[in-house]
N, C-alpha and C. Protein backbone atom coordinates (compact mmCIF):
# COMPACT_ATOMS: atom_id res chain seq x y z
N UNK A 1 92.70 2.37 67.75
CA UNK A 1 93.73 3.15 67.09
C UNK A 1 93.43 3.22 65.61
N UNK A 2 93.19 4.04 64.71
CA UNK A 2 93.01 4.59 63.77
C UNK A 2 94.55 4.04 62.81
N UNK A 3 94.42 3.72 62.07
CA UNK A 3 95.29 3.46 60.76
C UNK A 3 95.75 4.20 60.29
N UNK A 4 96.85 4.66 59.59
CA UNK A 4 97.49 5.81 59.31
C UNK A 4 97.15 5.83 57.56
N UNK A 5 96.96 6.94 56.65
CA UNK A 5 96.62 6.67 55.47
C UNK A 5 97.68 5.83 54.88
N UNK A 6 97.33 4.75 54.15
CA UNK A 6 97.90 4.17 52.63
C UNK A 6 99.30 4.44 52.64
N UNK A 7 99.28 5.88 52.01
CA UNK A 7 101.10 6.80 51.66
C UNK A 7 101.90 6.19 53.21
N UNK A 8 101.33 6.60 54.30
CA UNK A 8 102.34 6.79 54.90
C UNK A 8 102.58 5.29 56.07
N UNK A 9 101.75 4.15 55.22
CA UNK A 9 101.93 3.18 55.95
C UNK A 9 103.00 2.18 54.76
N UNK A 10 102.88 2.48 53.59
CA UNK A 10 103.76 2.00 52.50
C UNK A 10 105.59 2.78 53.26
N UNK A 11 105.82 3.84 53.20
CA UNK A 11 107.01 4.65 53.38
C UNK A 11 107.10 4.64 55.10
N UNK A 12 106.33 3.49 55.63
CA UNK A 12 107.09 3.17 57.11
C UNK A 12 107.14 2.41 57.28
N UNK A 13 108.69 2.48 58.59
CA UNK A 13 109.24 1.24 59.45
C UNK A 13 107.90 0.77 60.21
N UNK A 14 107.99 -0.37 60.18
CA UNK A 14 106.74 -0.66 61.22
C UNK A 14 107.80 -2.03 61.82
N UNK A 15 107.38 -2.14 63.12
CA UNK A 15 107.78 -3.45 63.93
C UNK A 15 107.04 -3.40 64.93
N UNK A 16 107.71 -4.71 65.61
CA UNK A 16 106.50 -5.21 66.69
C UNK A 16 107.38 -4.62 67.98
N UNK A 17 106.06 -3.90 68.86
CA UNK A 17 106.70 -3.31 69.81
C UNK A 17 107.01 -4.59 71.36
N UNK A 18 107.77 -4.05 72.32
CA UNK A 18 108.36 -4.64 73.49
C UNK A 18 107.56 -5.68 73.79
N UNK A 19 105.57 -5.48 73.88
CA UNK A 19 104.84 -5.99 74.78
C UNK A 19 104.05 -6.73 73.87
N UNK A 20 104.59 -7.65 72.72
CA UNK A 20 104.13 -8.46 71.60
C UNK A 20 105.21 -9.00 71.04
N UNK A 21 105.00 -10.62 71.89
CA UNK A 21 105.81 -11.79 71.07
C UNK A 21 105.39 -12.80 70.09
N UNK A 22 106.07 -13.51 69.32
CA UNK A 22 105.46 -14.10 68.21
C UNK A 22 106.43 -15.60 68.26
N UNK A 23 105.45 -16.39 67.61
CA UNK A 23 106.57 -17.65 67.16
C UNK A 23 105.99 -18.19 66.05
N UNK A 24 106.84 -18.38 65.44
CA UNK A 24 106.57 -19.13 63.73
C UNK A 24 106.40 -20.81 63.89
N UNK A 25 105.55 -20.99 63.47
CA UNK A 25 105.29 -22.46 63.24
C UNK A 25 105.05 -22.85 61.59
N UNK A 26 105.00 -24.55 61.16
CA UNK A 26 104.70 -24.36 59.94
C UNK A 26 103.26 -24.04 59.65
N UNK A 27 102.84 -24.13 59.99
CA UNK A 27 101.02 -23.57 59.70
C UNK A 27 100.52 -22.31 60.11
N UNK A 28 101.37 -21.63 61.32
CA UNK A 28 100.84 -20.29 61.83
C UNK A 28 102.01 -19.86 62.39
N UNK A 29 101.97 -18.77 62.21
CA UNK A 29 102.83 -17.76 63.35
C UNK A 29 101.51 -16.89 64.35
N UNK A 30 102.08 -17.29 65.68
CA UNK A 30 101.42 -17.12 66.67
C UNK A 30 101.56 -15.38 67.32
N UNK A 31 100.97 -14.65 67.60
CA UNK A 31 101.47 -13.66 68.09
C UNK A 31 100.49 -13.15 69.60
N UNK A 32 101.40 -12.90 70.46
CA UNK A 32 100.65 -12.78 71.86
C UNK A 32 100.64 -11.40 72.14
N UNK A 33 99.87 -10.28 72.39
CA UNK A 33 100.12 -8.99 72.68
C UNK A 33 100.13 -8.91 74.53
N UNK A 34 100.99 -8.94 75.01
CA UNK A 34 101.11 -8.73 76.25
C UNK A 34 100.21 -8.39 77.18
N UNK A 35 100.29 -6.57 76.29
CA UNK A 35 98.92 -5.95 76.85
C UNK A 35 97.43 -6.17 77.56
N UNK A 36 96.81 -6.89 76.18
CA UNK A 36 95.72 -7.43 76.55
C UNK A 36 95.58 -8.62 76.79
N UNK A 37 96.75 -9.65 76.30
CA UNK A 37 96.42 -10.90 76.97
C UNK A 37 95.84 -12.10 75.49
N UNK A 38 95.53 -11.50 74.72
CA UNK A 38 95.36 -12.16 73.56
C UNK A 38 96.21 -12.59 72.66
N UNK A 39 95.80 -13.79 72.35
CA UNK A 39 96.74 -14.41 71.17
C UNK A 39 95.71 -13.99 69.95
N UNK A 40 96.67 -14.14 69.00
CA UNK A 40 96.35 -13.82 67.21
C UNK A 40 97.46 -14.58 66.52
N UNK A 41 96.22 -15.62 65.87
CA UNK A 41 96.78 -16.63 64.64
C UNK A 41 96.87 -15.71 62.88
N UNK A 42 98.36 -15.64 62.86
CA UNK A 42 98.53 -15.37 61.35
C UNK A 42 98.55 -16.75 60.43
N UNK A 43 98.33 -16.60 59.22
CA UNK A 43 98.03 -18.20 58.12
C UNK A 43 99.74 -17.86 57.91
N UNK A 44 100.50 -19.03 57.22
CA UNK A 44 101.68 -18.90 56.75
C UNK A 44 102.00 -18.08 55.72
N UNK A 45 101.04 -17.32 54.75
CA UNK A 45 101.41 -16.51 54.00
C UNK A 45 101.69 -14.82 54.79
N UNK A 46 100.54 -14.52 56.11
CA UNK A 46 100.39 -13.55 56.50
C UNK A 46 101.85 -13.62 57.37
N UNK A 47 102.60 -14.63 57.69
CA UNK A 47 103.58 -14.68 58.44
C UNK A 47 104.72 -14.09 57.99
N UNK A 48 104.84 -14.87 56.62
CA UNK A 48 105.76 -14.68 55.74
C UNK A 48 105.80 -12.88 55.68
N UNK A 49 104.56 -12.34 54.74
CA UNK A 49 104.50 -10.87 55.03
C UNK A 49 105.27 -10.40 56.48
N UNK A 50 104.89 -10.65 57.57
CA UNK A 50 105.56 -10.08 58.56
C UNK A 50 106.64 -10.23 59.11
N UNK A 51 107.54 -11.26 58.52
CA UNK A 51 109.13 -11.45 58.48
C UNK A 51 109.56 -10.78 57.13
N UNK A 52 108.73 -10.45 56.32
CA UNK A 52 109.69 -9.38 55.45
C UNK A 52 109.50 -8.15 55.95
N UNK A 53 108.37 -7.72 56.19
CA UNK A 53 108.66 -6.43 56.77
C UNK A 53 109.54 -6.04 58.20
N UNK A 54 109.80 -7.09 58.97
CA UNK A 54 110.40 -6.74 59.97
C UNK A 54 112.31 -6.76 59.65
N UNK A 55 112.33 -6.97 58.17
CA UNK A 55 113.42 -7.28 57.47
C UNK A 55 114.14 -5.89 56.56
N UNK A 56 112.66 -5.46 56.43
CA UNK A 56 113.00 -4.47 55.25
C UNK A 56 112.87 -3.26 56.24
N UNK A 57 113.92 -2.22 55.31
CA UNK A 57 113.53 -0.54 55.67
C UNK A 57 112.23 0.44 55.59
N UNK A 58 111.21 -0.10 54.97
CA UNK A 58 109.99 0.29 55.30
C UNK A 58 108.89 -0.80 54.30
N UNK A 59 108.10 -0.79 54.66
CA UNK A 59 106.60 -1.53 54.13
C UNK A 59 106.94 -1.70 52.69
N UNK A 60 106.97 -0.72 51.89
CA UNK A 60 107.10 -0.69 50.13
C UNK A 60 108.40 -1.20 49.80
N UNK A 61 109.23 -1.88 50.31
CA UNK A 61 110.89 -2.12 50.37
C UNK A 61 110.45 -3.87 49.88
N UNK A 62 109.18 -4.30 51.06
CA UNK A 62 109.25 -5.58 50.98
C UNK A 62 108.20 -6.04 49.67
N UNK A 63 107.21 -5.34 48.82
CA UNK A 63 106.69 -5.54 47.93
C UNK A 63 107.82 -6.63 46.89
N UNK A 64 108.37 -5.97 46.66
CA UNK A 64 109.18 -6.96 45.50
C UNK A 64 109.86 -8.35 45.97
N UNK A 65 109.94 -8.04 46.86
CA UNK A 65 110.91 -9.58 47.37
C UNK A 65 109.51 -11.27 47.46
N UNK A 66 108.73 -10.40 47.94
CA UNK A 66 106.95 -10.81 48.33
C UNK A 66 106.64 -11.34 47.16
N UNK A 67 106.48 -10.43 46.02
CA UNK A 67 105.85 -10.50 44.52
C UNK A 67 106.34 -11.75 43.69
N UNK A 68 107.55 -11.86 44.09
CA UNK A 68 108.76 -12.74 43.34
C UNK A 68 108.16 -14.11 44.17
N UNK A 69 108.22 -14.01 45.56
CA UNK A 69 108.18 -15.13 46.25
C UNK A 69 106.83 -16.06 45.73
N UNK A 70 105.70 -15.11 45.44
CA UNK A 70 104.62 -16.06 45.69
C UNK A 70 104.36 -15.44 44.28
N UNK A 71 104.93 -15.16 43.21
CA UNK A 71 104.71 -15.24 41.32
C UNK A 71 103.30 -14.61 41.07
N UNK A 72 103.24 -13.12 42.28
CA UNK A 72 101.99 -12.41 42.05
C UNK A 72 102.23 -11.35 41.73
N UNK A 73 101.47 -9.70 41.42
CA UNK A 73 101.49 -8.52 40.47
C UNK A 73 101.86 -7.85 41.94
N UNK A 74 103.17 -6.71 42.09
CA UNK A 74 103.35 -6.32 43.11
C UNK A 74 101.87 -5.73 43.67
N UNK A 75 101.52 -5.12 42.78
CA UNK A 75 100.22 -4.36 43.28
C UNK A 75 99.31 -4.79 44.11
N UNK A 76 98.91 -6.32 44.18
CA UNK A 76 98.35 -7.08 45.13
C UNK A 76 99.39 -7.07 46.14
N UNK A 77 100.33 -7.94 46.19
CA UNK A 77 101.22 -7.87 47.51
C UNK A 77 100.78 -6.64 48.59
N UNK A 78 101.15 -5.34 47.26
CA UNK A 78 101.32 -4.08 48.22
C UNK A 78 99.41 -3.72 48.57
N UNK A 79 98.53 -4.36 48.13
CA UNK A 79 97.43 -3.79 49.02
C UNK A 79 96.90 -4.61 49.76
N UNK A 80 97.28 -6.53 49.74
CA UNK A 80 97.79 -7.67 51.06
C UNK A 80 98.33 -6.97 52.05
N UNK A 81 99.83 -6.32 51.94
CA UNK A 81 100.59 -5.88 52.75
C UNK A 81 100.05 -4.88 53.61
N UNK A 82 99.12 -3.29 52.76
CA UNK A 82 98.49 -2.86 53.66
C UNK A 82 96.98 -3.47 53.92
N UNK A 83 96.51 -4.27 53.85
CA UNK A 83 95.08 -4.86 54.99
C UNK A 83 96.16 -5.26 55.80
N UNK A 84 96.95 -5.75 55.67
CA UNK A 84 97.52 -6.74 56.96
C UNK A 84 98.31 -5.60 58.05
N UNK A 85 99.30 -4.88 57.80
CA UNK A 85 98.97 -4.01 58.48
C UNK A 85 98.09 -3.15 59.45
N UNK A 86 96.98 -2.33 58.65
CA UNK A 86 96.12 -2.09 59.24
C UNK A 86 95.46 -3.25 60.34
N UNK A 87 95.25 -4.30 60.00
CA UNK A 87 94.59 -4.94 61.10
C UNK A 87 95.53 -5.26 62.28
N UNK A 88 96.97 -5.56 61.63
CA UNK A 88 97.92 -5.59 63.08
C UNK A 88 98.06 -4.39 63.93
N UNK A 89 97.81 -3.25 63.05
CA UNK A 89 98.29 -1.88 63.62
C UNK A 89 96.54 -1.90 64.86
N UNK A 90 95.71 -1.97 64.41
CA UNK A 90 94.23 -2.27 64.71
C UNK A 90 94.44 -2.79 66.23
N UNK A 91 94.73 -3.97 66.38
CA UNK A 91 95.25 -5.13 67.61
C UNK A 91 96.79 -4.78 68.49
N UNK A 92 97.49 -3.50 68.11
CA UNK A 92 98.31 -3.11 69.01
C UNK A 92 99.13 -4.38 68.81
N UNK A 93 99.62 -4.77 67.01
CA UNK A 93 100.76 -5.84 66.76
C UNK A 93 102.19 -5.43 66.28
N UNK A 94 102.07 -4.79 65.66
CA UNK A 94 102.54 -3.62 64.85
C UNK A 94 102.39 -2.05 65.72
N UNK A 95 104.00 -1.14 65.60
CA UNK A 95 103.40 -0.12 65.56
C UNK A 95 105.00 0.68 64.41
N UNK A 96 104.36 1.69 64.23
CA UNK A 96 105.28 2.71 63.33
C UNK A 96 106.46 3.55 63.67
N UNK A 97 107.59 2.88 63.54
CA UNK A 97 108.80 3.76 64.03
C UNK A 97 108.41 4.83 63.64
N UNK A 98 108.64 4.72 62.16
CA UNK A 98 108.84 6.28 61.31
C UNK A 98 108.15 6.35 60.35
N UNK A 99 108.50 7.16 59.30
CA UNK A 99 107.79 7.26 58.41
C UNK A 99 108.20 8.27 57.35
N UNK A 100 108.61 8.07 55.43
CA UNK A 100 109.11 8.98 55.43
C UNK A 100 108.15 9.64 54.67
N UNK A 101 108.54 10.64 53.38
CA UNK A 101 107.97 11.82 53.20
C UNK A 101 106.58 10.71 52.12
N UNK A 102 105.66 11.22 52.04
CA UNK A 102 104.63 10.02 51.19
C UNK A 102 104.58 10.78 49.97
């Protein structure tokens, strides 16, 4: 599955669909994709990212809350936020409700 550009992965809902469960631990959040049968280890920072976004109204919502948390330049957060994306979107972890105008 192909990644959606930059613009329109910042200005979307993204969550984890039906057939991908996850559990937070202190060292990893675990995530199992149904589908194929594979597990995928996130580090505790990549976790963190993915409980804010499953928090916020789209991807660029959770930059600031992120930035504050870990005393970094949003601008990193927000291009952390999209690699991490892309690679969940990549592994069928993530997929994109919506999306608004970029």
């Amino acid at each position: 599955m192909a990644s959606p550009p930059t613009s329109e992965l910042l200005t979307a809902r993204v969550r984890m669909p039906q057939h991908v469960v996850h559990r937070s631990f202190v060292a990893e959040t675990v995530m199992l994709n149904l589908h194929t049968g594979q597990y995928h280890g996130l580090n505790p920072t990549a976790g963190r990212m993915l409980e804010a976004l499953n928090a916020a109204p789209n991807a660029a919502a959770a930059v600031p809350e992120l930035a504050r948390e870990y005393g970094v330049e949003p601008e990193q957060i927000q291009g952390d936020l999209i690699a991490l994306c892309q690679g969940l979107l990549e592994r069928g972890l993530i997929e994109i409700v919506d999306a608004g105008p970029a």
